[in-house]
Protein backbone atom coordinates (compact mmCIF):
# COMPACT_ATOMS: atom_id res chain seq x y z
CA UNK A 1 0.15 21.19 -43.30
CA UNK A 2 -0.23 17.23 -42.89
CA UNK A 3 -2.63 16.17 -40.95
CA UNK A 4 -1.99 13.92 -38.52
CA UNK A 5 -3.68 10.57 -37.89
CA UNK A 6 -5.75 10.05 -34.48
CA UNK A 7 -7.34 7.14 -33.37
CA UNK A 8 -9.61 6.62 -30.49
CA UNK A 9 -9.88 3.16 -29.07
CA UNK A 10 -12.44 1.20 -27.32
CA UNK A 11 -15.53 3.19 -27.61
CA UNK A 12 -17.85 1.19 -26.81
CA UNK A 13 -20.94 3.18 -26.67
CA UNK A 14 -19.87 5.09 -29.55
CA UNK A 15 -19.74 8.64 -28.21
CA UNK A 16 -16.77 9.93 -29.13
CA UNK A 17 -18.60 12.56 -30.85
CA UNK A 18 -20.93 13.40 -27.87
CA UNK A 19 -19.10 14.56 -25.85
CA UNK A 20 -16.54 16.67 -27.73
CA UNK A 21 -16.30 18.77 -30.66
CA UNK A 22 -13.79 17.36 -32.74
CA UNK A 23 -14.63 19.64 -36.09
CA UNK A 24 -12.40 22.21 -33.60
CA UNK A 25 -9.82 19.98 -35.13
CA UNK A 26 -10.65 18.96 -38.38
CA UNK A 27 -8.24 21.10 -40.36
CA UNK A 28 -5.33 19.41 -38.50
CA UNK A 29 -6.30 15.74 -37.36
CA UNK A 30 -7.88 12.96 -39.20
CA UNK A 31 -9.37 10.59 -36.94
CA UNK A 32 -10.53 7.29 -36.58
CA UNK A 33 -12.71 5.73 -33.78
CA UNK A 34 -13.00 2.15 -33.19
CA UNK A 35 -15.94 1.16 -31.36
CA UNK A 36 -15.02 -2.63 -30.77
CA UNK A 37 -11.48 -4.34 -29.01
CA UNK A 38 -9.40 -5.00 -31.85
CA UNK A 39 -7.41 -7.65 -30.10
CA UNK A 40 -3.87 -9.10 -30.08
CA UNK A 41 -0.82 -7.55 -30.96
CA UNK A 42 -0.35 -8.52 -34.33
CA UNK A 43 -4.02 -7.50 -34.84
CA UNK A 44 -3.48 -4.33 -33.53
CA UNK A 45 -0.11 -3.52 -34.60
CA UNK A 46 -1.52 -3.97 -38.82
CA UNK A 47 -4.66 -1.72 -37.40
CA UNK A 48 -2.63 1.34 -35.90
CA UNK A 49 0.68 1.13 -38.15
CA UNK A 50 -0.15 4.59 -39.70
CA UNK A 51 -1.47 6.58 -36.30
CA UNK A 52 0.42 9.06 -35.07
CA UNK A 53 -1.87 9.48 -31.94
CA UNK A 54 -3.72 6.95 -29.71
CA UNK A 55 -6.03 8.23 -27.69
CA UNK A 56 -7.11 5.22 -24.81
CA UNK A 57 -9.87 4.27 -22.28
CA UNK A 58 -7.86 3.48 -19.06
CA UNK A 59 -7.76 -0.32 -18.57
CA UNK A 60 -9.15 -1.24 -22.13
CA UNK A 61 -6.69 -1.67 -24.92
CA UNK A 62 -3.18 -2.35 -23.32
CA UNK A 63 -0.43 -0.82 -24.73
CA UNK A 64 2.59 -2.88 -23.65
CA UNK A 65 6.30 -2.21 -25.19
CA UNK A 66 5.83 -5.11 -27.63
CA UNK A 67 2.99 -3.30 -29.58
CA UNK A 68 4.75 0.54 -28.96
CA UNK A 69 8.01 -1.16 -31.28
CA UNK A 70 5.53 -1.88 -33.87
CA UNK A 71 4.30 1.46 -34.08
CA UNK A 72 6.67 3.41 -35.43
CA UNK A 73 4.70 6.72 -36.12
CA UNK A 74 3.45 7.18 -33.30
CA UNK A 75 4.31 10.46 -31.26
CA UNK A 76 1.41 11.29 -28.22
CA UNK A 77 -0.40 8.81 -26.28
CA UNK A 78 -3.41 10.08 -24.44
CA UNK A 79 -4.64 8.16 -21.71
CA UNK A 80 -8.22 9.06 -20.22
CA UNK A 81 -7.01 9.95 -16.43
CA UNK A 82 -3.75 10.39 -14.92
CA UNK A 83 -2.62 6.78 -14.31
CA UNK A 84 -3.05 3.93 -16.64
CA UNK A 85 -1.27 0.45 -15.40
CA UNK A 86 -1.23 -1.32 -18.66
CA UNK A 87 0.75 1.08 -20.63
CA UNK A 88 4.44 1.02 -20.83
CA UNK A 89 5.67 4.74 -19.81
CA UNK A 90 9.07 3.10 -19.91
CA UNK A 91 9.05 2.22 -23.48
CA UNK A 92 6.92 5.58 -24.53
CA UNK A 93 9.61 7.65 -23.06
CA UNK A 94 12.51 5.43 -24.64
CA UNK A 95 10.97 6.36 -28.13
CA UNK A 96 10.66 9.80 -27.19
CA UNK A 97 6.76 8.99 -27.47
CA UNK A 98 4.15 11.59 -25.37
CA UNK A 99 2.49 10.36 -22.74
CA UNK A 100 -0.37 12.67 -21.01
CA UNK A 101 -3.21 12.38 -19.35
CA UNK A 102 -6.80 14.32 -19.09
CA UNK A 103 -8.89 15.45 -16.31
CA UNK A 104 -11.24 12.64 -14.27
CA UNK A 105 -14.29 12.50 -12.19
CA UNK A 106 -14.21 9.55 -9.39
CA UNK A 107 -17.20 9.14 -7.60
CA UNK A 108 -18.95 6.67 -9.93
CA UNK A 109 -17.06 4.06 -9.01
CA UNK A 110 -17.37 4.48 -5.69
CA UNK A 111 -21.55 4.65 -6.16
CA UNK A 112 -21.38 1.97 -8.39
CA UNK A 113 -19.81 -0.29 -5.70
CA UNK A 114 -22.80 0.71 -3.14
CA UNK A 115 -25.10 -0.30 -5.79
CA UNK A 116 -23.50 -3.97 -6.27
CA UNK A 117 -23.09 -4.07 -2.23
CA UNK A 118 -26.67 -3.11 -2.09
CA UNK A 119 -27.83 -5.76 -4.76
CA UNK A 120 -25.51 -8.12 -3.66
CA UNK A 121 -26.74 -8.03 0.11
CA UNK A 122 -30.51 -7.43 -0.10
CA UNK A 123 -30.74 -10.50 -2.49
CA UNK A 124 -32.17 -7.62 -5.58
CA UNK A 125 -30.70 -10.02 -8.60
CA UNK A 126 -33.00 -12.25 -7.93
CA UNK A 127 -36.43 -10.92 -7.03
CA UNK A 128 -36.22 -9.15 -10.15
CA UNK A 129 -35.34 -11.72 -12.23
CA UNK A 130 -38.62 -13.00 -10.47
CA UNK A 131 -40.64 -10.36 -11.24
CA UNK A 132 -39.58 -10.84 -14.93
CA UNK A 133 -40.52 -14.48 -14.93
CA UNK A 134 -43.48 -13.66 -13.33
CA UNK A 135 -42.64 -15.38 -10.01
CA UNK A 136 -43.33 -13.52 -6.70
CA UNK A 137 -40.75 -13.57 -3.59
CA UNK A 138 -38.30 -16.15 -3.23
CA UNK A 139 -35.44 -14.97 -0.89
CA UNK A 140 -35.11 -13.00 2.24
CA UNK A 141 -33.20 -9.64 2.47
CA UNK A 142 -30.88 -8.41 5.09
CA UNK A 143 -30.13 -4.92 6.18
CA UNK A 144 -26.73 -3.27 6.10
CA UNK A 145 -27.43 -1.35 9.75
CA UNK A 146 -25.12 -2.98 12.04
CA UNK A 147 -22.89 -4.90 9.69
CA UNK A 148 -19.40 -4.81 9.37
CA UNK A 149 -18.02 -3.67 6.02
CA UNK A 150 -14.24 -3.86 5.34
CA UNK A 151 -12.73 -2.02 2.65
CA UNK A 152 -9.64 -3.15 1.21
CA UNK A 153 -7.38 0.12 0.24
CA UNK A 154 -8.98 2.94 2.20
CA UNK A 155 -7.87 5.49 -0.87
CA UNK A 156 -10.19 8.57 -2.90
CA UNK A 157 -12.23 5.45 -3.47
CA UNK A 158 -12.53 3.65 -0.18
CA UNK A 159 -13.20 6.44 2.03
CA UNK A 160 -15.82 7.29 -0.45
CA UNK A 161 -17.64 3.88 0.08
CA UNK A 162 -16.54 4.31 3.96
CA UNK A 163 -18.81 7.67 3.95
CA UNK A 164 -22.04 6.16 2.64
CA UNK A 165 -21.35 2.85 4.96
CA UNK A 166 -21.41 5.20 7.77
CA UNK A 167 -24.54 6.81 6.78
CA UNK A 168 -25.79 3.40 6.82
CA UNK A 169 -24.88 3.05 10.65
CA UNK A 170 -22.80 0.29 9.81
CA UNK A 171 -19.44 -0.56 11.23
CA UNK A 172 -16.21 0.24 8.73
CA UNK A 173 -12.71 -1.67 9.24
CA UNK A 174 -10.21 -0.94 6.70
CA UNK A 175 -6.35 -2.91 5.83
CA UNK A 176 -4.22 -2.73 3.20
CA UNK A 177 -0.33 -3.28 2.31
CA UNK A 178 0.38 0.78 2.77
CA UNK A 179 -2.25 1.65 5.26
CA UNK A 180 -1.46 2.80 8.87
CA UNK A 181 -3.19 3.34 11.74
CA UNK A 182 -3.38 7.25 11.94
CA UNK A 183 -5.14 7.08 8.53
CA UNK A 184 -7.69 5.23 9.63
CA UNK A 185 -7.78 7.37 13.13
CA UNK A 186 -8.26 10.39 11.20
CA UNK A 187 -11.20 9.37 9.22
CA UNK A 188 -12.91 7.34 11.89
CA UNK A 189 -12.47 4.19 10.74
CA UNK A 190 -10.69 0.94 12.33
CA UNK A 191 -7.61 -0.23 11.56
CA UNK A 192 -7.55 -3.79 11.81
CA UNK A 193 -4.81 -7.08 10.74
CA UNK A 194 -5.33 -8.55 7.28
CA UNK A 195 -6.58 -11.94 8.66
CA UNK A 196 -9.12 -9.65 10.81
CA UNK A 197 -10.34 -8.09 8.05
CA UNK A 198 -11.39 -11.07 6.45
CA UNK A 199 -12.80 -12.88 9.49
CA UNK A 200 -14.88 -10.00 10.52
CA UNK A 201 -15.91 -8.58 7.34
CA UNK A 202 -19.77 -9.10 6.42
CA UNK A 203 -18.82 -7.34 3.18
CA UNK A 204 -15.96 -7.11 2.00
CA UNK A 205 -15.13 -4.03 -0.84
CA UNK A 206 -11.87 -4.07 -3.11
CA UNK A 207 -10.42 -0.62 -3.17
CA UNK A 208 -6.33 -1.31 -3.70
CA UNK A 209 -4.29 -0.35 -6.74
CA UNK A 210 -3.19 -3.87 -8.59
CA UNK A 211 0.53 -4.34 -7.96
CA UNK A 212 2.89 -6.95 -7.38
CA UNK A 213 1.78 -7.31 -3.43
CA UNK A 214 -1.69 -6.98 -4.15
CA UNK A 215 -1.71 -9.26 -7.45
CA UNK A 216 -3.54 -12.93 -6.29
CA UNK A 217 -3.78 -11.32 -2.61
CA UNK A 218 -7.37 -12.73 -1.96
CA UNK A 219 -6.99 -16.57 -2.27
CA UNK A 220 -8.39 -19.61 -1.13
CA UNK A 221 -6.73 -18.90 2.42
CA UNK A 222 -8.15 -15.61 2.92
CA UNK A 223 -11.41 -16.31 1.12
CA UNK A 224 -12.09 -19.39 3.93
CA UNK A 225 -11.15 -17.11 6.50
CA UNK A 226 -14.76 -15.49 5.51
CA UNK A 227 -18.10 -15.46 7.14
CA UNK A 228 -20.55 -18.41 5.07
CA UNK A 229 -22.66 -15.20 5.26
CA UNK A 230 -20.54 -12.89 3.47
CA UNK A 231 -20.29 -11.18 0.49
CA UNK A 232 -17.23 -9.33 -1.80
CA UNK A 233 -17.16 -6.50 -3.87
CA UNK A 234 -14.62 -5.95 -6.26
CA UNK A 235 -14.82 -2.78 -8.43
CA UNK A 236 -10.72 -2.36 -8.56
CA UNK A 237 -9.10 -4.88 -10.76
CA UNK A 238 -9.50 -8.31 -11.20
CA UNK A 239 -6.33 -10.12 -10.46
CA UNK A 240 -6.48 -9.12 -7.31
CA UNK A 241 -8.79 -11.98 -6.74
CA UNK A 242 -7.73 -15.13 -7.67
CA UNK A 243 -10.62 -15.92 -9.69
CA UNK A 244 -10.55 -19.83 -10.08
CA UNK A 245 -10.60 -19.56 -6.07
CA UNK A 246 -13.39 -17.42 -5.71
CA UNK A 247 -15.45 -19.68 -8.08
CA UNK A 248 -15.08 -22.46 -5.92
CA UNK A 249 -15.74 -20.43 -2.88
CA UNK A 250 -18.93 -19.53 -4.74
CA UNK A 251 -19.95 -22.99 -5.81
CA UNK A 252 -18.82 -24.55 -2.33
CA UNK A 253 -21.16 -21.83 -0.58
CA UNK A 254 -18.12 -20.65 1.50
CA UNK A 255 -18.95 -16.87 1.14
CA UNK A 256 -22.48 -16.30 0.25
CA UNK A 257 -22.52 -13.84 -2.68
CA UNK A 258 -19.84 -12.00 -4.67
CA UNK A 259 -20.46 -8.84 -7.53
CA UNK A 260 -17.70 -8.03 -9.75
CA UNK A 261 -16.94 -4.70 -11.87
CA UNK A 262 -13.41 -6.07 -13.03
CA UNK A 263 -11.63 -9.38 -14.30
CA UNK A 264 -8.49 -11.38 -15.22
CA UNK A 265 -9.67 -10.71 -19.02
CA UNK A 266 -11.98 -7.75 -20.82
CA UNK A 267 -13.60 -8.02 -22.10
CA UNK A 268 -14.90 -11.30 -20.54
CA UNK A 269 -15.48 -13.61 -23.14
CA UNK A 270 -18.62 -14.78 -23.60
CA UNK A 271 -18.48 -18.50 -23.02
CA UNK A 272 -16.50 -17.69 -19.42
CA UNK A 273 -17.16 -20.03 -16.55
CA UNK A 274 -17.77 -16.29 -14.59
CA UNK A 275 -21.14 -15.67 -16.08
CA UNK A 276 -22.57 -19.42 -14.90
CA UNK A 277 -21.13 -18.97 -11.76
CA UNK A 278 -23.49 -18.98 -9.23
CA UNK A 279 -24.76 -16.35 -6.59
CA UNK A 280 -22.09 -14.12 -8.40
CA UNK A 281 -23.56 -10.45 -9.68
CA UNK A 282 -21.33 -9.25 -12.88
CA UNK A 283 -21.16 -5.76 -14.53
CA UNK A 284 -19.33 -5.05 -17.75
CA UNK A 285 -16.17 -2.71 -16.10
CA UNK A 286 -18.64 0.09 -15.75
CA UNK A 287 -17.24 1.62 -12.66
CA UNK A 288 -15.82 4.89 -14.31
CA UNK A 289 -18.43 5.20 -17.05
CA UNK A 290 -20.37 7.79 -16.26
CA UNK A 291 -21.44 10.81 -18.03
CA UNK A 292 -19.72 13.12 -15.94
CA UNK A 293 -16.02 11.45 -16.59
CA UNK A 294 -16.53 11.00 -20.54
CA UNK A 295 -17.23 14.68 -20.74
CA UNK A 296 -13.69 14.65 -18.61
CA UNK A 297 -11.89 11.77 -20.79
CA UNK A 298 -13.34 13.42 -24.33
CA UNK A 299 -12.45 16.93 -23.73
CA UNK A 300 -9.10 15.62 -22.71
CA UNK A 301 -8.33 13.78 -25.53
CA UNK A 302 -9.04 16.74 -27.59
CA UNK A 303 -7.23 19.81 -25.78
CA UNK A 304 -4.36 17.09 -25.36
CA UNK A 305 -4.07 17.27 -29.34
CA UNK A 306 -4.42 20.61 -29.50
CA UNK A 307 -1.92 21.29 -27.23
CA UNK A 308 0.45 18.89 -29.07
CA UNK A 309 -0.20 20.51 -32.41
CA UNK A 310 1.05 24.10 -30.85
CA UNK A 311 3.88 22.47 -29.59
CA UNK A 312 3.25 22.74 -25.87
CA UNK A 313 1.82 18.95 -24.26
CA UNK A 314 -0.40 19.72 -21.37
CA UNK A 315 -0.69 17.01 -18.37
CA UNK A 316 2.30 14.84 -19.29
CA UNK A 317 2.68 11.53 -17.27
CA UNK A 318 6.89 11.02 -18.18
């Protein structure tokens, strides 16, 4: 029998290997891992002519229907999770391509935004670049006891960061596009008006799926509707926030701090106008990257294959 041609995209860390036992495989597959973002279209297109089988991190590589009509062996897609916005399902299922998914853990996203809140808030980024330059104290923390935090999307996600906000004794508000008021009842947290949210919020946490309502949502308006003392959080996905209008929020001290997970482009080049921006904490999309979910993701890619070679796809998205 053939084998067929795998690739796995976009491992950074290079642990494709770590966390699953692809020899299980290695009469049937041969695979390829790239470790770096290959790039455009074109780039990609000349890289992954001969794969039958992509196997992608959610939210790296996009695989829109201009690169899926230059691809003309491919047959499975496997996306790590059960959702991936920047792939085309459309398109896959025109070509009679597989689409699946694989198992998922969630909660490090959720800690990782309490980490950036707590960073963010308590002033951390820069005491400890202090310590490193030898310096002593410079700033002044605050505590989060007492403070309002509003939550954007009050999903798996947001009621997760709602929970440890609570144990914090602080107040939690929540809005979004879809939300009612007998979610938030339910959960014990306050419905409030979009404009409310952002007026009363002393952080503010991103938590809503990137769509056509949400795309651009937090602007200049909303962002001077903000406390001079506040601070956003934004582990979701970057257009959400217009970022040219955060920047300038930033620079003209009209919120106090900001920490991003997520952005327009990623990876974030490394000349962007982001990484001088001031008061402005920014981590590399690390939100799902945890041990826990690349065991998930891994696994997944490979009992996805293996399902595909005996004919029967497991966790198909179309």
């Amino acid at each position: 029998m053939k084998k067929i041609k795998v690739a796995v995209l976009d491992d950074y860390q290079n642990v494709t290997h770590d966390f699953a036992n692809w020899e299980t495989l290695s009469e049937n597959i041969e695979l390829k891992v790239f470790n770096k973002y290959i790039g455009d279209d074109n780039n990609l297109s000349d890289k992954l002519f001969d794969y039958d089988v992509l196997c992608l991190m959610r939210e790296r590589t996009p695989l829109p229907s201009t690169l899926i009509n230059k691809l003309p062996n491919l047959k499975l897609v496997i996306t790590s999770g059960m959702w991936n916005a920047s792939i085309d399902s459309k398109a896959l299922k025109m070509k009679n391509i597989i689409y699946c998914g694989t198992e998922t853990k969630i909660h490090s996203t959720a800690e990782l935004t309490w980490a950036l809140i707590m960073n963010s808030w308590r002033g951390l980024q820069i005491e400890i670049q202090n310590m490193k330059e030898g310096n002593w104290q410079t700033t002044i923390g605050r505590g989060l006891k007492g403070n309002t935090l509003g939550i954007l999307g009050l999903g798996k996600q947001g009621l997760q960061v709602a929970n440890y906000a609570k144990a914090f004794e602080m107040k939690v508000i929540a809005w979004s596009h879809n939300l009612k008021k007998e979610d938030c009842e339910k959960v014990d947290v306050e419905y409030v008006s979009s404009s409310d949210l952002f007026q009363t919020s002393d952080i503010l946490t991103v938590h809503t799926r990137l769509s056509d309502r949400t795309r651009g949502y937090i602007d200049k308006s909303n962002l001077k509707l903000m406390k001079k003392e506040s601070v956003i959080v934004n582990t979701s996905r970057g257009p959400i926030i217009k970022e040219q209008d955060l920047i300038n929020a930033l620079n003209k001290n009209e919120i106090s701090y900001a920490a991003l997970d997520v952005y327009d482009q990623e990876p974030l080049p490394k000349d962007h106008i982001l990484r001088k921006t001031k008061n402005l904490i920014l981590t590399p999309h690390i939100g799902y990257v945890s041990s826990e979910a690349y065991e998930k993701f891994f696994n997944g890619y490979l009992k996805g294959i293996e399902a595909y070679l005996n004919k029967n796809p497991i966790n198909q998205i179309i």
